[in-house]
Structures are given as structure tokens and as C-alpha cells.
C-alpha atoms as a PDB file:
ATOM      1  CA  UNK A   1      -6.986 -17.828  39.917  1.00  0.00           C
ATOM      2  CA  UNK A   2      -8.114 -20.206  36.657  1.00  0.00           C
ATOM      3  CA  UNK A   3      -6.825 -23.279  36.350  1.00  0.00           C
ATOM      4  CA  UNK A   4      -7.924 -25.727  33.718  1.00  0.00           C
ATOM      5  CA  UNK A   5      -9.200 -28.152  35.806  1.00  0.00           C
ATOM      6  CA  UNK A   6     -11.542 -25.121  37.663  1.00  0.00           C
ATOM      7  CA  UNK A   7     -12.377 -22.006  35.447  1.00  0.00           C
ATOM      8  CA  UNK A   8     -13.828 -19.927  38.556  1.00  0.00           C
ATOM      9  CA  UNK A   9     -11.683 -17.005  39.132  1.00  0.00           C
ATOM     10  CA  UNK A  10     -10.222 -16.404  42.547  1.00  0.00           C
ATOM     11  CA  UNK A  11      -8.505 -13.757  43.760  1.00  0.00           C
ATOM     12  CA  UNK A  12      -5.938 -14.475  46.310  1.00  0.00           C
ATOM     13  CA  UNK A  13      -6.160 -13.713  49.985  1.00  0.00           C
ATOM     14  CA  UNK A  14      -6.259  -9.958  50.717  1.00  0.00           C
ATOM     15  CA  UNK A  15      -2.867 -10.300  53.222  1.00  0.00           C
ATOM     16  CA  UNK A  16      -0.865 -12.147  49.917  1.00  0.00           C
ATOM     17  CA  UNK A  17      -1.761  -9.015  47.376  1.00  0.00           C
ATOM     18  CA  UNK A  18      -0.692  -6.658  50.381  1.00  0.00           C
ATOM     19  CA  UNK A  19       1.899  -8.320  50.798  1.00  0.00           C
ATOM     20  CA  UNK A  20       2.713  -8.280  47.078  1.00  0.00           C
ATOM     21  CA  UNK A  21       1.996  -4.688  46.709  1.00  0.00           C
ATOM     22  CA  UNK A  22       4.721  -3.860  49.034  1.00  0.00           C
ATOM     23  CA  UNK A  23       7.313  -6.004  47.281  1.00  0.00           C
ATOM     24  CA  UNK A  24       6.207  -4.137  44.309  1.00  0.00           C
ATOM     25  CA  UNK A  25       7.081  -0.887  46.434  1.00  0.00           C
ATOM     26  CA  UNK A  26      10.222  -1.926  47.165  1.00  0.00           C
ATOM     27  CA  UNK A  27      11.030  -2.977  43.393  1.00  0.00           C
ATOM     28  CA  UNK A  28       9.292   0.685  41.919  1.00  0.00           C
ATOM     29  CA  UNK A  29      12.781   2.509  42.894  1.00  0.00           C
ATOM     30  CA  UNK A  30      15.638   2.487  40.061  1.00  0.00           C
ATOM     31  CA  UNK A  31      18.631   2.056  42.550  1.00  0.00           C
ATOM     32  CA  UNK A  32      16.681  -0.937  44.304  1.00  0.00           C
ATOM     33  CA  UNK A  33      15.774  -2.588  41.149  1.00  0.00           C
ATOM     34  CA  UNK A  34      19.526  -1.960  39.985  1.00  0.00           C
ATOM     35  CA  UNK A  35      21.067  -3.729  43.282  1.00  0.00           C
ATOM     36  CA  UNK A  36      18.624  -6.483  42.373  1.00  0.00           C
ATOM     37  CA  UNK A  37      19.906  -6.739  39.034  1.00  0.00           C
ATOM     38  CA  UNK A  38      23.311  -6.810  39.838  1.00  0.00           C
ATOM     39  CA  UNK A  39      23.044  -9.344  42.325  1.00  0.00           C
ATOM     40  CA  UNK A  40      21.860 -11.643  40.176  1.00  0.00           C
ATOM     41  CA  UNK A  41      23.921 -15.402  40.560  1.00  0.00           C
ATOM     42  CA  UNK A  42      26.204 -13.155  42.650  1.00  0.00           C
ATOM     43  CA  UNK A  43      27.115 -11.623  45.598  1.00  0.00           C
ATOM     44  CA  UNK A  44      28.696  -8.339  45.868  1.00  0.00           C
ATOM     45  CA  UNK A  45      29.948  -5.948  49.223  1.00  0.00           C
ATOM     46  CA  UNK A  46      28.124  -2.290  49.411  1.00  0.00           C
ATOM     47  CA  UNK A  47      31.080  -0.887  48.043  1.00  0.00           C
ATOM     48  CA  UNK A  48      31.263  -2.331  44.781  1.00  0.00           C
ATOM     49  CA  UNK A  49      27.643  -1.686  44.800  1.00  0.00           C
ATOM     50  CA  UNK A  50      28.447   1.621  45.133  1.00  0.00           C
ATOM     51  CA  UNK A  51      30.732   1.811  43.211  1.00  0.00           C
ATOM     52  CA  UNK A  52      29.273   0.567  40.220  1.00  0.00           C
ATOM     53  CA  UNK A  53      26.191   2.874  40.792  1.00  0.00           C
ATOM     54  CA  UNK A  54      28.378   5.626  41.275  1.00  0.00           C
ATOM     55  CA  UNK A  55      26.314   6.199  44.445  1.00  0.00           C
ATOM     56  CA  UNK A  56      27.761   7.286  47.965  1.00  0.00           C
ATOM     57  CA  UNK A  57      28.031   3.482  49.900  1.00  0.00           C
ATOM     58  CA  UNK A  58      25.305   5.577  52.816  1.00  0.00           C
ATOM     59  CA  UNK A  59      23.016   6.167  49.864  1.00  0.00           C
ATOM     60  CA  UNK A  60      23.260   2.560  49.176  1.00  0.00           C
ATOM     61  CA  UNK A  61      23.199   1.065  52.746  1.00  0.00           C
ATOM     62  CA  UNK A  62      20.065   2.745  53.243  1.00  0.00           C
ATOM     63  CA  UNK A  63      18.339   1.213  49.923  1.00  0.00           C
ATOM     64  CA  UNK A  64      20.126  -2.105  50.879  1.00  0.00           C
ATOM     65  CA  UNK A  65      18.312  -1.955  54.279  1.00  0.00           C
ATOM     66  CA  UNK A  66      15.180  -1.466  53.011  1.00  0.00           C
ATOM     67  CA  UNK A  67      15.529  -4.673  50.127  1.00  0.00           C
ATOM     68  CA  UNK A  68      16.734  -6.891  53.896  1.00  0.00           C
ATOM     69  CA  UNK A  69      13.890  -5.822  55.420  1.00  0.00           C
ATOM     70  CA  UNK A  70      11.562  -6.588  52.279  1.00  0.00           C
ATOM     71  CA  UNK A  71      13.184 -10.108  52.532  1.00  0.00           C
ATOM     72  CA  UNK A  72      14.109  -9.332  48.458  1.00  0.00           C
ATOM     73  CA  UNK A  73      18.239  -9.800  49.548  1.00  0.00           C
ATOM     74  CA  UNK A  74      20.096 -11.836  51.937  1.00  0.00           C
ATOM     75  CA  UNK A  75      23.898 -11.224  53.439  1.00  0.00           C
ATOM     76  CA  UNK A  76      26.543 -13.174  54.605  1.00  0.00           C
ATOM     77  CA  UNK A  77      29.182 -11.460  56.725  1.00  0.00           C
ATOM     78  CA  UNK A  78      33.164 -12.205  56.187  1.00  0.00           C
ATOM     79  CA  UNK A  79      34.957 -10.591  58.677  1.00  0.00           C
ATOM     80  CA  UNK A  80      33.991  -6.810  58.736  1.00  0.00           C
ATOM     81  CA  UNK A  81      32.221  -6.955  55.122  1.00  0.00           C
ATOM     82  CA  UNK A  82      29.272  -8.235  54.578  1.00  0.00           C
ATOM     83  CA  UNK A  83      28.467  -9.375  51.156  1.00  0.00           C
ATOM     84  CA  UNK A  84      24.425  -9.302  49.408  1.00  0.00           C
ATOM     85  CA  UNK A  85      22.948 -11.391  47.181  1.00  0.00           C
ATOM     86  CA  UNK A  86      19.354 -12.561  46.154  1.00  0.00           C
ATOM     87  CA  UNK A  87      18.513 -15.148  48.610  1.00  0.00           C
ATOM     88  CA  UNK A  88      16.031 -17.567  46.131  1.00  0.00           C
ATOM     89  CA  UNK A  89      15.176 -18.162  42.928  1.00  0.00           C
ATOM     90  CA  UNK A  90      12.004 -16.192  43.098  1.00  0.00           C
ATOM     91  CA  UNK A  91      13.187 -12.747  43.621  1.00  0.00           C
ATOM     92  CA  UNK A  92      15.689 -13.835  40.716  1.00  0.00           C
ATOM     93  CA  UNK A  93      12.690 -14.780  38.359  1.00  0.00           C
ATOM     94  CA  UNK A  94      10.892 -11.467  39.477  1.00  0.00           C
ATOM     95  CA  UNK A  95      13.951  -8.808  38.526  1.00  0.00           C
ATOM     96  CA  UNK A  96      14.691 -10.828  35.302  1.00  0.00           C
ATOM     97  CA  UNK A  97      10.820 -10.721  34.044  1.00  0.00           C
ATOM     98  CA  UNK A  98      10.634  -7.176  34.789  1.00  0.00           C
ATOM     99  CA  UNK A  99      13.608  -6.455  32.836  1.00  0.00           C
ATOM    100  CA  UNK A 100      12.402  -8.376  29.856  1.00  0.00           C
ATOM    101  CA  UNK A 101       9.298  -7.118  29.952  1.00  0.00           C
ATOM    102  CA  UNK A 102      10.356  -3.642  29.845  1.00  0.00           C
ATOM    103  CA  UNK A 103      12.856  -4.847  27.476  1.00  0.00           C
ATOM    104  CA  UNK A 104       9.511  -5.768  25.202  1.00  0.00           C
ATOM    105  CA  UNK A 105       8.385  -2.747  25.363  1.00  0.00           C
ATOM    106  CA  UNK A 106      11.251  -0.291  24.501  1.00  0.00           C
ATOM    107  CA  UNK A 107      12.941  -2.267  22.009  1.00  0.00           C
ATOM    108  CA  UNK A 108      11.279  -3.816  18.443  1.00  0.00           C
ATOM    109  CA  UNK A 109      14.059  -6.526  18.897  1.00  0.00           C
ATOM    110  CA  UNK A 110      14.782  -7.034  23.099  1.00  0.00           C
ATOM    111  CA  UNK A 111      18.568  -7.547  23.790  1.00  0.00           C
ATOM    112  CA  UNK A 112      17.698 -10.425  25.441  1.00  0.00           C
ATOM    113  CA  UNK A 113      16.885 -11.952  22.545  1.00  0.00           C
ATOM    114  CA  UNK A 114      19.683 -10.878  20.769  1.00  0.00           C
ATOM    115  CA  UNK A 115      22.101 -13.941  19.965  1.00  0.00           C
ATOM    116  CA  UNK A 116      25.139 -12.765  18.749  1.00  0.00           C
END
């Protein structure tokens, strides 16, 4: 990577971008990226996941499964639910700049920079 100080470009260590490419994986689904959205400064149970995706709550397990496993969602159980959210600040910052950027390029003025 460039920095000011050094202006040699680096590429980062093969096992980061393969690790990053399968983040990326994980985010190149619509439902996936949705849940992501959704849980953003929240938490919410599969079922008003679900719900709100008008999805069946197995469909939705399944996808949920595969964000746990990606490390892109934690959960905290309460008696027999157990509720998801994003579990830092950088899978927050991903989802958001992805939205904005697509955001950029579908609208001449991007909602989220719409001030009412």
C-alpha cells in the first residue's frame, strides 16, 4: 500500500486478500447483504428477519449461518431466541460504503445525501 511517508506499493499478504475475497463472497448475495443492512446499530431475532424479507425463517437461518461463520454477525441468546447483530464497527463501515457506493452509481443525487 502507499503511504505518504513511503510511495512503494505493497500489496498485502496473500492469506489477508484471501481472506478478503471470501468476505466479499459472503457480502455478493442480496439476502446476506440485506441482513447486514438491517442489522445495522441493531439487533433483531430470525423471525423478524424473516419477516421483513418476506423469506421462510429456514431460508434465513441458513444465510444467517453462513454470515456467523464468516465472523460478519454476532448473537446473543435470550432464553430460546437468539438475537443477531453486527459485532464491530468494521463490518458496519463495510455494508454502509457498499450501499453508498452503489447509491453513487444509480442515482444523479444518492439518498444518502438527501437532507430533507
Amino acid at each position: 500500500m502507499t503511504t505518504p511517508n513511503n510511495p512503494t506499493t505493497v500489496a498485502p499478504p496473500i492469506q489477508d486478500l484471501d481472506y478478503a475475497v471470501g468476505i466479499l463472497r459472503l457480502l455478493a448475495d442480496r439476502t446476506r447483504l440485506a441482513i447486514l443492512a438491517m442489522l445495522n446499530d441493531t439487533e433483531l431475532p430470525v423471525s423478524a428477519i424473516a419477516e421483513t424479507l418476506g423469506r421462510p425463517v429456514p431460508a434465513i437461518s441458513q444465510h444467517l449461518a453462513k454470515l456467523r461463520a464468516g465472523h460478519l454477525v454476532a448473537t446473543r441468546r435470550e432464553g430460546t431466541s437468539v438475537y443477531y447483530t453486527q459485532p464491530d464497527e468494521h463490518v458496519a463501515t463495510l455494508v454502509t460504503n457498499i450501499l453508498q457506493h452503489t447509491e453513487h452509481a444509480l442515482y444523479e443525487r444518492p439518498p444518502h445525501h438527501r437532507h430533507n
